[in-house]
PDB file of N, CA and C in Angstrom:
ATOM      1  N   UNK A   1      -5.992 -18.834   6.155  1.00  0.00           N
ATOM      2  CA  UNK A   1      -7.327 -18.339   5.942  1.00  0.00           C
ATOM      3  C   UNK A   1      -7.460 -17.953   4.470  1.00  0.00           C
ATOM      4  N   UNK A   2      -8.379 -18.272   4.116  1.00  0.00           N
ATOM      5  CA  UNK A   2      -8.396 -17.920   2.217  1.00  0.00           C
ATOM      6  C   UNK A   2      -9.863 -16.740   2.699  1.00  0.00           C
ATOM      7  N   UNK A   3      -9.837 -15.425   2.199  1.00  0.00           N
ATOM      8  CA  UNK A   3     -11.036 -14.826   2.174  1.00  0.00           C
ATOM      9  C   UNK A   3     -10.987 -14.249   0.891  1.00  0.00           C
ATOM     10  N   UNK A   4     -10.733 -15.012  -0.019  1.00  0.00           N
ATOM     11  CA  UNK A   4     -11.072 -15.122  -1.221  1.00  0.00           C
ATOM     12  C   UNK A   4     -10.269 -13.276  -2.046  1.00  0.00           C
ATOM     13  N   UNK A   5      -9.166 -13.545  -1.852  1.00  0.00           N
ATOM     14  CA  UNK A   5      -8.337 -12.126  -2.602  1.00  0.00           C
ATOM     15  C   UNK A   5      -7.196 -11.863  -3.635  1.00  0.00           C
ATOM     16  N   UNK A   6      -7.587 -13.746  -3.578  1.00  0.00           N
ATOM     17  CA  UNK A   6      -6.455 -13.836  -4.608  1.00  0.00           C
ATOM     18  C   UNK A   6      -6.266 -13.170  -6.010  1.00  0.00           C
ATOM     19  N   UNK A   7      -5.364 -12.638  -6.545  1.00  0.00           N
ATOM     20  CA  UNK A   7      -5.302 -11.761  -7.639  1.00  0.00           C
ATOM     21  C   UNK A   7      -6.492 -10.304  -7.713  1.00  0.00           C
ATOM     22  N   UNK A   8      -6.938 -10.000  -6.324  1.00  0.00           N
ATOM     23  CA  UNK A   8      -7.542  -8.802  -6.895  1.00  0.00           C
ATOM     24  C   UNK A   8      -6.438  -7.530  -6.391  1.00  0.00           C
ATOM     25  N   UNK A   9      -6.349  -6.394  -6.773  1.00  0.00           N
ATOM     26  CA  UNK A   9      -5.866  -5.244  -6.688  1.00  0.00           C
ATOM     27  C   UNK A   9      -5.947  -4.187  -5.501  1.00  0.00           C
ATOM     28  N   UNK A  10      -4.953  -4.431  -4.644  1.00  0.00           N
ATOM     29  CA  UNK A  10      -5.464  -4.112  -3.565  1.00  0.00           C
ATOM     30  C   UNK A  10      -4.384  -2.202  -3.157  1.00  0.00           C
ATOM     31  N   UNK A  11      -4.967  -1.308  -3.132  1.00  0.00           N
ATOM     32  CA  UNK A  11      -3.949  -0.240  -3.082  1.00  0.00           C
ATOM     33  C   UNK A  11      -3.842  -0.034  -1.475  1.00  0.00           C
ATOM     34  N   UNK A  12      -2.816   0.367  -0.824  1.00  0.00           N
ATOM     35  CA  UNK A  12      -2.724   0.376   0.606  1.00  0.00           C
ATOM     36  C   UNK A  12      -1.682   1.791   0.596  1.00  0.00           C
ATOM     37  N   UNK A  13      -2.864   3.126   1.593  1.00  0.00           N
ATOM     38  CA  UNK A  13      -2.094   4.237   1.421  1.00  0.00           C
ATOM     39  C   UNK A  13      -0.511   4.025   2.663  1.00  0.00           C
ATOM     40  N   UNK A  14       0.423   4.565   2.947  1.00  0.00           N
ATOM     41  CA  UNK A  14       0.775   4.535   4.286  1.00  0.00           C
ATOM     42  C   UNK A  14       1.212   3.124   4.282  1.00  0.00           C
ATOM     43  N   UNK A  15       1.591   2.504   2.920  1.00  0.00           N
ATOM     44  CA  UNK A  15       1.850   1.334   3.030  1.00  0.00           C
ATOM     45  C   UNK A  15       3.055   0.696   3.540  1.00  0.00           C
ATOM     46  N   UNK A  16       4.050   1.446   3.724  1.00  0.00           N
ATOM     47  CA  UNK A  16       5.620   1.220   3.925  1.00  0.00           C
ATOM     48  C   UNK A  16       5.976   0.959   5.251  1.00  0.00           C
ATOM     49  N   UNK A  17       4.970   1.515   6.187  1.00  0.00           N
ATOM     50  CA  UNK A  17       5.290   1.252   7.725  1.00  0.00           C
ATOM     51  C   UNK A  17       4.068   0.805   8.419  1.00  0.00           C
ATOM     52  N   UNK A  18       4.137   0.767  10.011  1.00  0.00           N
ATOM     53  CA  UNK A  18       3.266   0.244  11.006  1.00  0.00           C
ATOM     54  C   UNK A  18       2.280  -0.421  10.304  1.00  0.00           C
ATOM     55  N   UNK A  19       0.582  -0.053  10.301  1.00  0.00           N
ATOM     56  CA  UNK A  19      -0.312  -0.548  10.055  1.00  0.00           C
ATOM     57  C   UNK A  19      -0.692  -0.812   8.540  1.00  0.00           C
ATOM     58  N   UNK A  20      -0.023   0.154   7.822  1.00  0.00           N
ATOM     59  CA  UNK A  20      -0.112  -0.279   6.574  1.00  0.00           C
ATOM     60  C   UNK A  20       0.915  -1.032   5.927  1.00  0.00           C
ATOM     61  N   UNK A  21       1.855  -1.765   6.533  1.00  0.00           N
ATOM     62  CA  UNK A  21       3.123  -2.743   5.960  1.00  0.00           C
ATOM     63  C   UNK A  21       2.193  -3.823   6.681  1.00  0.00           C
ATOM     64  N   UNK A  22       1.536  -3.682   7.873  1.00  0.00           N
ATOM     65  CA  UNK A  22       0.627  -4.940   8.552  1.00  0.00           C
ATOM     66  C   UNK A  22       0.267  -5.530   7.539  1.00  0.00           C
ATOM     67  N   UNK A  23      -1.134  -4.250   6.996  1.00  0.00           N
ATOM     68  CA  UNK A  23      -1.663  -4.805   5.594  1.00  0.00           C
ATOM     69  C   UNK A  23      -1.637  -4.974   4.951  1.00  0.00           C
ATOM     70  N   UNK A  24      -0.108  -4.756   4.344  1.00  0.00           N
ATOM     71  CA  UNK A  24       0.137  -5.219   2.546  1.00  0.00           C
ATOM     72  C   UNK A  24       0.784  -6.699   3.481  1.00  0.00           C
ATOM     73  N   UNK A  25       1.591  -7.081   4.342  1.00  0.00           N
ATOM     74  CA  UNK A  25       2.131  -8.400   4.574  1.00  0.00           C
ATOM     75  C   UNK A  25       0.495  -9.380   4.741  1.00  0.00           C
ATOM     76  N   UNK A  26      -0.920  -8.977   5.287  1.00  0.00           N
ATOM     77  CA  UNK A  26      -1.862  -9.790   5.375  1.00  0.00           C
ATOM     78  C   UNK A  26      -2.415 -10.429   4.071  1.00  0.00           C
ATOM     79  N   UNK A  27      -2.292  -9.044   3.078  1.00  0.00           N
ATOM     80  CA  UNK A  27      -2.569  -8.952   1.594  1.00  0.00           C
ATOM     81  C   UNK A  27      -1.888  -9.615   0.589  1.00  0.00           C
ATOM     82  N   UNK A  28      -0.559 -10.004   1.199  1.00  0.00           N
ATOM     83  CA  UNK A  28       0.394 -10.727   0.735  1.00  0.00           C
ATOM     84  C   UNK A  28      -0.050 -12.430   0.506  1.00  0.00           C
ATOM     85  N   UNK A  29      -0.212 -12.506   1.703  1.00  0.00           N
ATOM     86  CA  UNK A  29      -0.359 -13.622   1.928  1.00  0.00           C
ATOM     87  C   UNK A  29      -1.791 -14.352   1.512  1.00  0.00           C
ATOM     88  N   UNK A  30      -2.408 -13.107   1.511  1.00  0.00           N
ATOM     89  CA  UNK A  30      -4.127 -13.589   0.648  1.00  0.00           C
ATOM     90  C   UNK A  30      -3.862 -13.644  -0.700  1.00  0.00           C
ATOM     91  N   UNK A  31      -2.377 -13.548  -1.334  1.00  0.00           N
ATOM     92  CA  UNK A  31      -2.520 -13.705  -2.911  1.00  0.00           C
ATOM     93  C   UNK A  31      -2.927 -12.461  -3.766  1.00  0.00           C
ATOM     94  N   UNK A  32      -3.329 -11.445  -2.851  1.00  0.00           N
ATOM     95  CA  UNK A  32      -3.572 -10.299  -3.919  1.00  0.00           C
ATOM     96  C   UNK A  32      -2.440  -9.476  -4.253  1.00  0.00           C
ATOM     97  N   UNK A  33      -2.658  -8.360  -5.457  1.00  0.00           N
ATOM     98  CA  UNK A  33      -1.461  -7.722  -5.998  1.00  0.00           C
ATOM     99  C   UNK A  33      -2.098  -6.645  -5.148  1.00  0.00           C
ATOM    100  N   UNK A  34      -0.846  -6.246  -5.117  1.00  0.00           N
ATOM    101  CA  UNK A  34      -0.410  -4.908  -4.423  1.00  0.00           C
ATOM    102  C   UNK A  34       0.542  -3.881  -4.747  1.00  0.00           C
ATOM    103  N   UNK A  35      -0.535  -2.493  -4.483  1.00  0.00           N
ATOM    104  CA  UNK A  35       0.226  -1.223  -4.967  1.00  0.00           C
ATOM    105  C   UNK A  35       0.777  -0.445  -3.642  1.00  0.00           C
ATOM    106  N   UNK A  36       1.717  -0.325  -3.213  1.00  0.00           N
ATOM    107  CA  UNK A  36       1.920   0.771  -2.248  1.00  0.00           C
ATOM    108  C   UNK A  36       2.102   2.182  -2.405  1.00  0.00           C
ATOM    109  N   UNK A  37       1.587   2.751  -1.598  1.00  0.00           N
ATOM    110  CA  UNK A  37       1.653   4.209  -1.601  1.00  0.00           C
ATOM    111  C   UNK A  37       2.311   5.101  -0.489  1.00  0.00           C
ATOM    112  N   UNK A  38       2.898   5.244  -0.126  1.00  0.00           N
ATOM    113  CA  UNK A  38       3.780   6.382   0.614  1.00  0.00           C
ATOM    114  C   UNK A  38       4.630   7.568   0.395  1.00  0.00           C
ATOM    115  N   UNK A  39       4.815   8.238   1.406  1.00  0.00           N
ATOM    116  CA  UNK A  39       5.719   9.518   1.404  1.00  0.00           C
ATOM    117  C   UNK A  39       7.304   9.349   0.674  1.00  0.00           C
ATOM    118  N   UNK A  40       7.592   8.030   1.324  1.00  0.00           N
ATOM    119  CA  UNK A  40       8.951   8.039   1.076  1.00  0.00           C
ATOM    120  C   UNK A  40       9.814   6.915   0.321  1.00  0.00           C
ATOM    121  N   UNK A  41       9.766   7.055  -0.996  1.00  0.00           N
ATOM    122  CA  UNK A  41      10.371   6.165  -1.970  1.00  0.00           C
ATOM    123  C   UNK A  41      11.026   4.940  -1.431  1.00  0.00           C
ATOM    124  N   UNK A  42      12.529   5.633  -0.409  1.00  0.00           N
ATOM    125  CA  UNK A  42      13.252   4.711   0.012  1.00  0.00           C
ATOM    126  C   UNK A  42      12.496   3.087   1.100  1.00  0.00           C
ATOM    127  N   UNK A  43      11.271   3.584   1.927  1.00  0.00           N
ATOM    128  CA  UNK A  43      10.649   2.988   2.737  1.00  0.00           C
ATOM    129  C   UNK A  43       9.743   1.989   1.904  1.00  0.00           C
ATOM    130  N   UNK A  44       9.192   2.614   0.805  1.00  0.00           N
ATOM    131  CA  UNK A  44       8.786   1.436  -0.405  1.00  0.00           C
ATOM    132  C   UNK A  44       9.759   0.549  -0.821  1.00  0.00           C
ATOM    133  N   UNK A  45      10.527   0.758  -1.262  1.00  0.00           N
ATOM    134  CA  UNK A  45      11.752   0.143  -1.936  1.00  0.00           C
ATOM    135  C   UNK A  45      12.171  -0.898  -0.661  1.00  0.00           C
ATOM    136  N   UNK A  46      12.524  -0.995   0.039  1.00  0.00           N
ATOM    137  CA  UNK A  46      12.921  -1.734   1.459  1.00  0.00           C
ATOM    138  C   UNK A  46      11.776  -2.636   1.303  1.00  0.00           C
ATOM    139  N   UNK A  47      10.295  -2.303   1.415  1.00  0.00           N
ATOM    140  CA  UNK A  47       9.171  -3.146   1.732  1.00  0.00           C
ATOM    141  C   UNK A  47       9.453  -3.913   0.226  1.00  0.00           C
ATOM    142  N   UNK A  48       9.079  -3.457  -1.092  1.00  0.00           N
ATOM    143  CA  UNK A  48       8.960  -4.164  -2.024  1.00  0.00           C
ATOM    144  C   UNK A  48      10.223  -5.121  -1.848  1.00  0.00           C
ATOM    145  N   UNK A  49      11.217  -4.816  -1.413  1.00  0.00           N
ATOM    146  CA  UNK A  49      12.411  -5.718  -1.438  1.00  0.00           C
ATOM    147  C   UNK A  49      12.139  -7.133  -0.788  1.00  0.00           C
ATOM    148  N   UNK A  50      11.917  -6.515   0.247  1.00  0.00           N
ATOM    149  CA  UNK A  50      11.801  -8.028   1.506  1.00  0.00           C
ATOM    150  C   UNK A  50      10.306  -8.700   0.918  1.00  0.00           C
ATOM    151  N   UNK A  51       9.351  -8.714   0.258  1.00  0.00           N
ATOM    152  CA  UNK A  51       8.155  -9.520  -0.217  1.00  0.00           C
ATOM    153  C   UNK A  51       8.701  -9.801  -1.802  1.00  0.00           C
ATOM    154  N   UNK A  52      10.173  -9.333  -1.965  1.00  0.00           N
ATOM    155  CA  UNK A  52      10.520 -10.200  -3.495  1.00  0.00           C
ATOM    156  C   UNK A  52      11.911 -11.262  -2.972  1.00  0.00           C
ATOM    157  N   UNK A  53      12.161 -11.350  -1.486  1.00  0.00           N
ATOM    158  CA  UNK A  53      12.979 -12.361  -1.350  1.00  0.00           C
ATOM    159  C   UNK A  53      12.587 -13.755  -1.205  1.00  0.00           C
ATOM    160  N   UNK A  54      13.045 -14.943  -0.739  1.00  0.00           N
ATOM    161  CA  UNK A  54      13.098 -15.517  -1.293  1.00  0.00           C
ATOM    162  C   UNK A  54      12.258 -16.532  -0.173  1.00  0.00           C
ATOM    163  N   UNK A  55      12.025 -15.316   1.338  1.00  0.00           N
ATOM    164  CA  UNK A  55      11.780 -16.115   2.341  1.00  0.00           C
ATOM    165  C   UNK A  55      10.161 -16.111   2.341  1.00  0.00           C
ATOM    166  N   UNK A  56       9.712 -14.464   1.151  1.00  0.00           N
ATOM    167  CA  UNK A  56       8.421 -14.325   0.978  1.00  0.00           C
ATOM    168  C   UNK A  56       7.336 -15.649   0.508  1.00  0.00           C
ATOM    169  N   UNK A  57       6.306 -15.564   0.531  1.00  0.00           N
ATOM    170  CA  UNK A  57       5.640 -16.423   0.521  1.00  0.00           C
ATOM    171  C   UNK A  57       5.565 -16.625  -1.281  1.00  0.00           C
ATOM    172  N   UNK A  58       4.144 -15.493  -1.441  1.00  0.00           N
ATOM    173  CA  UNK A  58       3.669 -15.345  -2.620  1.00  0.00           C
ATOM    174  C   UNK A  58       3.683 -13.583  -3.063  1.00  0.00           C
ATOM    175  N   UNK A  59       5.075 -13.122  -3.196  1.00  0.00           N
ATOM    176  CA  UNK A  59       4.861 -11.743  -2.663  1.00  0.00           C
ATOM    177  C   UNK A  59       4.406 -11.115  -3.965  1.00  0.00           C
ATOM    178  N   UNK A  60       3.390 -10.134  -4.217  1.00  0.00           N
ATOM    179  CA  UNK A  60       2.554  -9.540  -5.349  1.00  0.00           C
ATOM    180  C   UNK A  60       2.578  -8.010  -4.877  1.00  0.00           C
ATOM    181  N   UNK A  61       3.822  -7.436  -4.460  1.00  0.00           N
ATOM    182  CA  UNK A  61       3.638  -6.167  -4.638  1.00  0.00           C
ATOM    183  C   UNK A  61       3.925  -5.873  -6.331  1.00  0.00           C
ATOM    184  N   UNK A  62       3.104  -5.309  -7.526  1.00  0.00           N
ATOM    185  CA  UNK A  62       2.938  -4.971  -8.338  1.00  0.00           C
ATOM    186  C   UNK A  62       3.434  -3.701  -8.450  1.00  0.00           C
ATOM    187  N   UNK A  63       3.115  -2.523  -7.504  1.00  0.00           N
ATOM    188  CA  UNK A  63       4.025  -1.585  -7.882  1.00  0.00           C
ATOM    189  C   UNK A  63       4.010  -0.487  -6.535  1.00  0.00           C
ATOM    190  N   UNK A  64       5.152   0.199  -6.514  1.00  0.00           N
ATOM    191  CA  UNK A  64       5.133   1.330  -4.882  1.00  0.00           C
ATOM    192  C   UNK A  64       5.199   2.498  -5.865  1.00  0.00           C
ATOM    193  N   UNK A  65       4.414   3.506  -5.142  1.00  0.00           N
ATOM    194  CA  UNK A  65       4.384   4.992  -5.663  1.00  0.00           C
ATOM    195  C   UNK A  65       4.837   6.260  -4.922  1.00  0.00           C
ATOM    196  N   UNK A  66       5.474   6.914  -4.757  1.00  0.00           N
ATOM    197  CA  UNK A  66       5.429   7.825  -3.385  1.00  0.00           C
ATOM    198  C   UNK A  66       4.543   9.223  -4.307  1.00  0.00           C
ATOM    199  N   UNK A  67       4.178   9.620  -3.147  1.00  0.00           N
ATOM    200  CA  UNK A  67       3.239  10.501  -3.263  1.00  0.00           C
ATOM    201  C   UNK A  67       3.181  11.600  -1.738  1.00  0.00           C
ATOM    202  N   UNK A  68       2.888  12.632  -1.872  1.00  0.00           N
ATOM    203  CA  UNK A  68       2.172  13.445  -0.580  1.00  0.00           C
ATOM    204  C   UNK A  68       0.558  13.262  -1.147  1.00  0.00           C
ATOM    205  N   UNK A  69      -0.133  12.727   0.113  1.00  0.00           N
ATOM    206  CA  UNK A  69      -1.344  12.756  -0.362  1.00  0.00           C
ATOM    207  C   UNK A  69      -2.092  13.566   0.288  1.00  0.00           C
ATOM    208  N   UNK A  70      -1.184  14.715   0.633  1.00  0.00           N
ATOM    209  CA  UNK A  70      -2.116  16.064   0.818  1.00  0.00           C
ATOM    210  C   UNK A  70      -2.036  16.780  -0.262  1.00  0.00           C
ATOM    211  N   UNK A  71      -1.707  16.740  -1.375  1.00  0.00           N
ATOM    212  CA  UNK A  71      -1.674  17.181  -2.184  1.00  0.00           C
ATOM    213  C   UNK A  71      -2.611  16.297  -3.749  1.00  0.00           C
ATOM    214  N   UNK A  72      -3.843  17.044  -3.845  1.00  0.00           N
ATOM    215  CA  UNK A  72      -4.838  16.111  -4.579  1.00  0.00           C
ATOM    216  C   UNK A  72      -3.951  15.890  -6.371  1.00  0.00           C
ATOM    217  N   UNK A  73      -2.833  16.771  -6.494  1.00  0.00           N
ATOM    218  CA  UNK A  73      -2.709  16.030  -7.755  1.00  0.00           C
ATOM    219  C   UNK A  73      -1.832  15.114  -7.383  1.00  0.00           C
ATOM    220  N   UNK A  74      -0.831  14.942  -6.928  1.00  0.00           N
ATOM    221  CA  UNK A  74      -0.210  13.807  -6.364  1.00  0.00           C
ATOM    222  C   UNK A  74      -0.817  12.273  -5.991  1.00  0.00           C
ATOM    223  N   UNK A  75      -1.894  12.951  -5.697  1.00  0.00           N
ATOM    224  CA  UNK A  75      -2.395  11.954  -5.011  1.00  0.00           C
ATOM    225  C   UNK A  75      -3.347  10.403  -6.279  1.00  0.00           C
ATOM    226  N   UNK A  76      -4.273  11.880  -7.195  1.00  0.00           N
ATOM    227  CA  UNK A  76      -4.360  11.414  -8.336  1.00  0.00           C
ATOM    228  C   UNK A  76      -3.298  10.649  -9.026  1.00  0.00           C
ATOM    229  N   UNK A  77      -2.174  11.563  -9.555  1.00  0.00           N
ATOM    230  CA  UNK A  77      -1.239  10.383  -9.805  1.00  0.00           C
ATOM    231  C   UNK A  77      -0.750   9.200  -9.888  1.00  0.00           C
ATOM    232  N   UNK A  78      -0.881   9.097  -8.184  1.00  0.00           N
ATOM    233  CA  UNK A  78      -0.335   7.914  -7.826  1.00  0.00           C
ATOM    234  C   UNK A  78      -1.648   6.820  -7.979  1.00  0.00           C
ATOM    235  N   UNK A  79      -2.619   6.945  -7.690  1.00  0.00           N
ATOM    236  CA  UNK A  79      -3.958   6.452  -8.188  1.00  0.00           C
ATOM    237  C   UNK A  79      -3.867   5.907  -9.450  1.00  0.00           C
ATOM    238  N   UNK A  80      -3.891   7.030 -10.574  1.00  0.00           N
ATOM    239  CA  UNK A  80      -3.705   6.543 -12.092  1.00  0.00           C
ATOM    240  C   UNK A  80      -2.106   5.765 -12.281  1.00  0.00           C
ATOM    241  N   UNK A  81      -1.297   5.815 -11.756  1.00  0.00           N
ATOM    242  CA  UNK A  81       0.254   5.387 -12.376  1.00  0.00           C
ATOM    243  C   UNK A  81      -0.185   3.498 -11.519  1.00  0.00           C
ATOM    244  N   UNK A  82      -1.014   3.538 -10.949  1.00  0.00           N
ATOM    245  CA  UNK A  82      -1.421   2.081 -10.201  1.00  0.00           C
ATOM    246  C   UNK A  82      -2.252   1.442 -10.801  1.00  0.00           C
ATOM    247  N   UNK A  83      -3.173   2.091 -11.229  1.00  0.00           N
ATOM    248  CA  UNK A  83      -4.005   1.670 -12.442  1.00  0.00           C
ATOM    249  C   UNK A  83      -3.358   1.417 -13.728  1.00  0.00           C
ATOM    250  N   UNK A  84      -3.223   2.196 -13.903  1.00  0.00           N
ATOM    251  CA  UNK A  84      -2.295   1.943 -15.546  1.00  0.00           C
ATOM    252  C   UNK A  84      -1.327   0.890 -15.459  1.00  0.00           C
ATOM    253  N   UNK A  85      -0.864   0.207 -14.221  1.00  0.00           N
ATOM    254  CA  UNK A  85       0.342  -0.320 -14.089  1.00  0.00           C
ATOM    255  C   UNK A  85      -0.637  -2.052 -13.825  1.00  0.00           C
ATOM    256  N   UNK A  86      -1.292  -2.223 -13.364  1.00  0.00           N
ATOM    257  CA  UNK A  86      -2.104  -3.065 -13.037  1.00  0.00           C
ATOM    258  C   UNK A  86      -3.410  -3.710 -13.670  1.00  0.00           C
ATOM    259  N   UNK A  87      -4.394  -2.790 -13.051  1.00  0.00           N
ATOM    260  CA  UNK A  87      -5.605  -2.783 -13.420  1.00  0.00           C
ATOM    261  C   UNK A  87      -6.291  -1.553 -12.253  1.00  0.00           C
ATOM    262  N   UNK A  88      -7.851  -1.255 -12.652  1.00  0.00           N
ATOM    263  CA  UNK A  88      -8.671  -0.770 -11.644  1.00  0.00           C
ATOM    264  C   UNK A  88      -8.533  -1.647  -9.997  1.00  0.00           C
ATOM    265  N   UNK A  89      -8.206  -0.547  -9.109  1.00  0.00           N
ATOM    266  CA  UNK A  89      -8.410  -0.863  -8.062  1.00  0.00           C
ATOM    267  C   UNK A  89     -10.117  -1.920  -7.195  1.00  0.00           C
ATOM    268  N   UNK A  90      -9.584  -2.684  -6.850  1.00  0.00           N
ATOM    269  CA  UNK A  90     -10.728  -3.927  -6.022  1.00  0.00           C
ATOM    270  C   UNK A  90     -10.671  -3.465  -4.755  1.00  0.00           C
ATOM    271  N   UNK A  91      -9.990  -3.148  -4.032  1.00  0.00           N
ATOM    272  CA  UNK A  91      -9.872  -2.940  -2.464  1.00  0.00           C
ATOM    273  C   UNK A  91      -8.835  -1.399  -1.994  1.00  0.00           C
ATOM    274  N   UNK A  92      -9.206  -0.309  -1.373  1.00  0.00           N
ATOM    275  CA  UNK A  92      -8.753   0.232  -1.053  1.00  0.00           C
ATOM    276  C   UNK A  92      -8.433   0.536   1.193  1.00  0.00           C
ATOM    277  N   UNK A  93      -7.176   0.675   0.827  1.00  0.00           N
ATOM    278  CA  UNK A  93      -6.893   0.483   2.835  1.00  0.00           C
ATOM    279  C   UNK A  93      -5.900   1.779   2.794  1.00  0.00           C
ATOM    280  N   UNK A  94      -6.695   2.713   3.726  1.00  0.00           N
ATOM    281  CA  UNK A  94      -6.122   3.802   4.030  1.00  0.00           C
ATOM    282  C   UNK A  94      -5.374   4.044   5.155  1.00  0.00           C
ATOM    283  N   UNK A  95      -4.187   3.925   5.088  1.00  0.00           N
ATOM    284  CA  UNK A  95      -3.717   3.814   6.438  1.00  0.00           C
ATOM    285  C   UNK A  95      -2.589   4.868   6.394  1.00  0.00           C
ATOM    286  N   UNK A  96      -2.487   6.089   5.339  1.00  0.00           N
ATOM    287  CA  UNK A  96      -1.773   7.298   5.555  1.00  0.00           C
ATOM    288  C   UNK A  96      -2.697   7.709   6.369  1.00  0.00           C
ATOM    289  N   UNK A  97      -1.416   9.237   6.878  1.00  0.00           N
ATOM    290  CA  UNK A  97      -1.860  10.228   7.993  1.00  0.00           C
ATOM    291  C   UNK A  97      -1.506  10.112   9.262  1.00  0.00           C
ATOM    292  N   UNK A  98      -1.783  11.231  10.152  1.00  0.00           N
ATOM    293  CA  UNK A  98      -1.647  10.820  11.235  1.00  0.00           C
ATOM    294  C   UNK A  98      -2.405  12.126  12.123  1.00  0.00           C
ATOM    295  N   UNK A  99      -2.535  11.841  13.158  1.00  0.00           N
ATOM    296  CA  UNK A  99      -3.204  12.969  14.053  1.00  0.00           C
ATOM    297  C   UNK A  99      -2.092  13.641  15.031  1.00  0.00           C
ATOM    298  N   UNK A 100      -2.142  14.941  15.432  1.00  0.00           N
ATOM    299  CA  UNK A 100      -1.647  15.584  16.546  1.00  0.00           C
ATOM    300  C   UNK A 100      -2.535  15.297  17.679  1.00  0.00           C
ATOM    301  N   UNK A 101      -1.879  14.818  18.611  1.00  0.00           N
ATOM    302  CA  UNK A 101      -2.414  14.425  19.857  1.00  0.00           C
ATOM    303  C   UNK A 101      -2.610  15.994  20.700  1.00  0.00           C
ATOM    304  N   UNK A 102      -3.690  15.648  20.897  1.00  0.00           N
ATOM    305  CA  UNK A 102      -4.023  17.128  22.003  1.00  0.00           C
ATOM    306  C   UNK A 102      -5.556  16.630  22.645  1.00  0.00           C
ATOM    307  N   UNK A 103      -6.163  17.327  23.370  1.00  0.00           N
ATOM    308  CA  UNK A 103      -6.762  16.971  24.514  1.00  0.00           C
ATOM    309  C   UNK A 103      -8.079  16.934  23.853  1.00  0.00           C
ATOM    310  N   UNK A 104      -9.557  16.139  24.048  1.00  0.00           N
ATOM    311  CA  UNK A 104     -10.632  16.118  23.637  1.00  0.00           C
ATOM    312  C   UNK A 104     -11.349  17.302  23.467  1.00  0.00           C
ATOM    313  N   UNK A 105     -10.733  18.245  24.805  1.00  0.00           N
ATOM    314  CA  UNK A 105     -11.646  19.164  24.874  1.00  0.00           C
ATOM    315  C   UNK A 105     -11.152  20.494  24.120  1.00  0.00           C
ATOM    316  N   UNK A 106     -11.571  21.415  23.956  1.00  0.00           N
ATOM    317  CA  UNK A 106     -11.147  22.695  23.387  1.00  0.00           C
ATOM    318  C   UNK A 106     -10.674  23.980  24.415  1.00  0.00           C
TER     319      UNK A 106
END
């Protein structure tokens, strides 16, 4: 499928696992560069690894950042150190966080 993403800048929070490793591997494969963002250095490093081997397609992770992004300067940071490293962000996919499961009602 080409939906037209080739070379744009795509930042993906929560990028290192489940739904956001989904989307940097979909992002991958659309040709765009990619910044990851997560909690945990080591879980970047693993992902950037396996999309610079050899079985990867066209892999464009550009750069991983860890960050807590409950924390707004951190979070900034990692924002600007992706920019500066790249270019201005084209596409943003938020897929940090998570919820405590508890009941609808109060």
């Amino acid at each position: 499928m080409n939906l037209q993403l080739k070379g744009l800048h795509v930042l993906i929070t929560g990028g290192s696992k489940r739904i956001g490793l989904a989307c940097a591997e979909g992002f991958v494969r659309e040709g765009a560069r990619i910044s990851l963002v997560a909690r945990g250095r080591a879980a970047l490093q693993k992902t950037q690894q396996h999309h610079q081997s050899p079985r990867a397609e066209t892999a464009e992770i550009v750069g991983i950042f860890a960050a807590d992004l409950q924390n707004a300067a951190s979070a900034e940071q990692a924002l600007a150190a992706a920019q500066a490293l790249n270019r201005p962000i084209d596409v943003l996919v938020n897929c940090a966080g998570a919820a405590r499961p508890r009941p609808l009602t109060n």
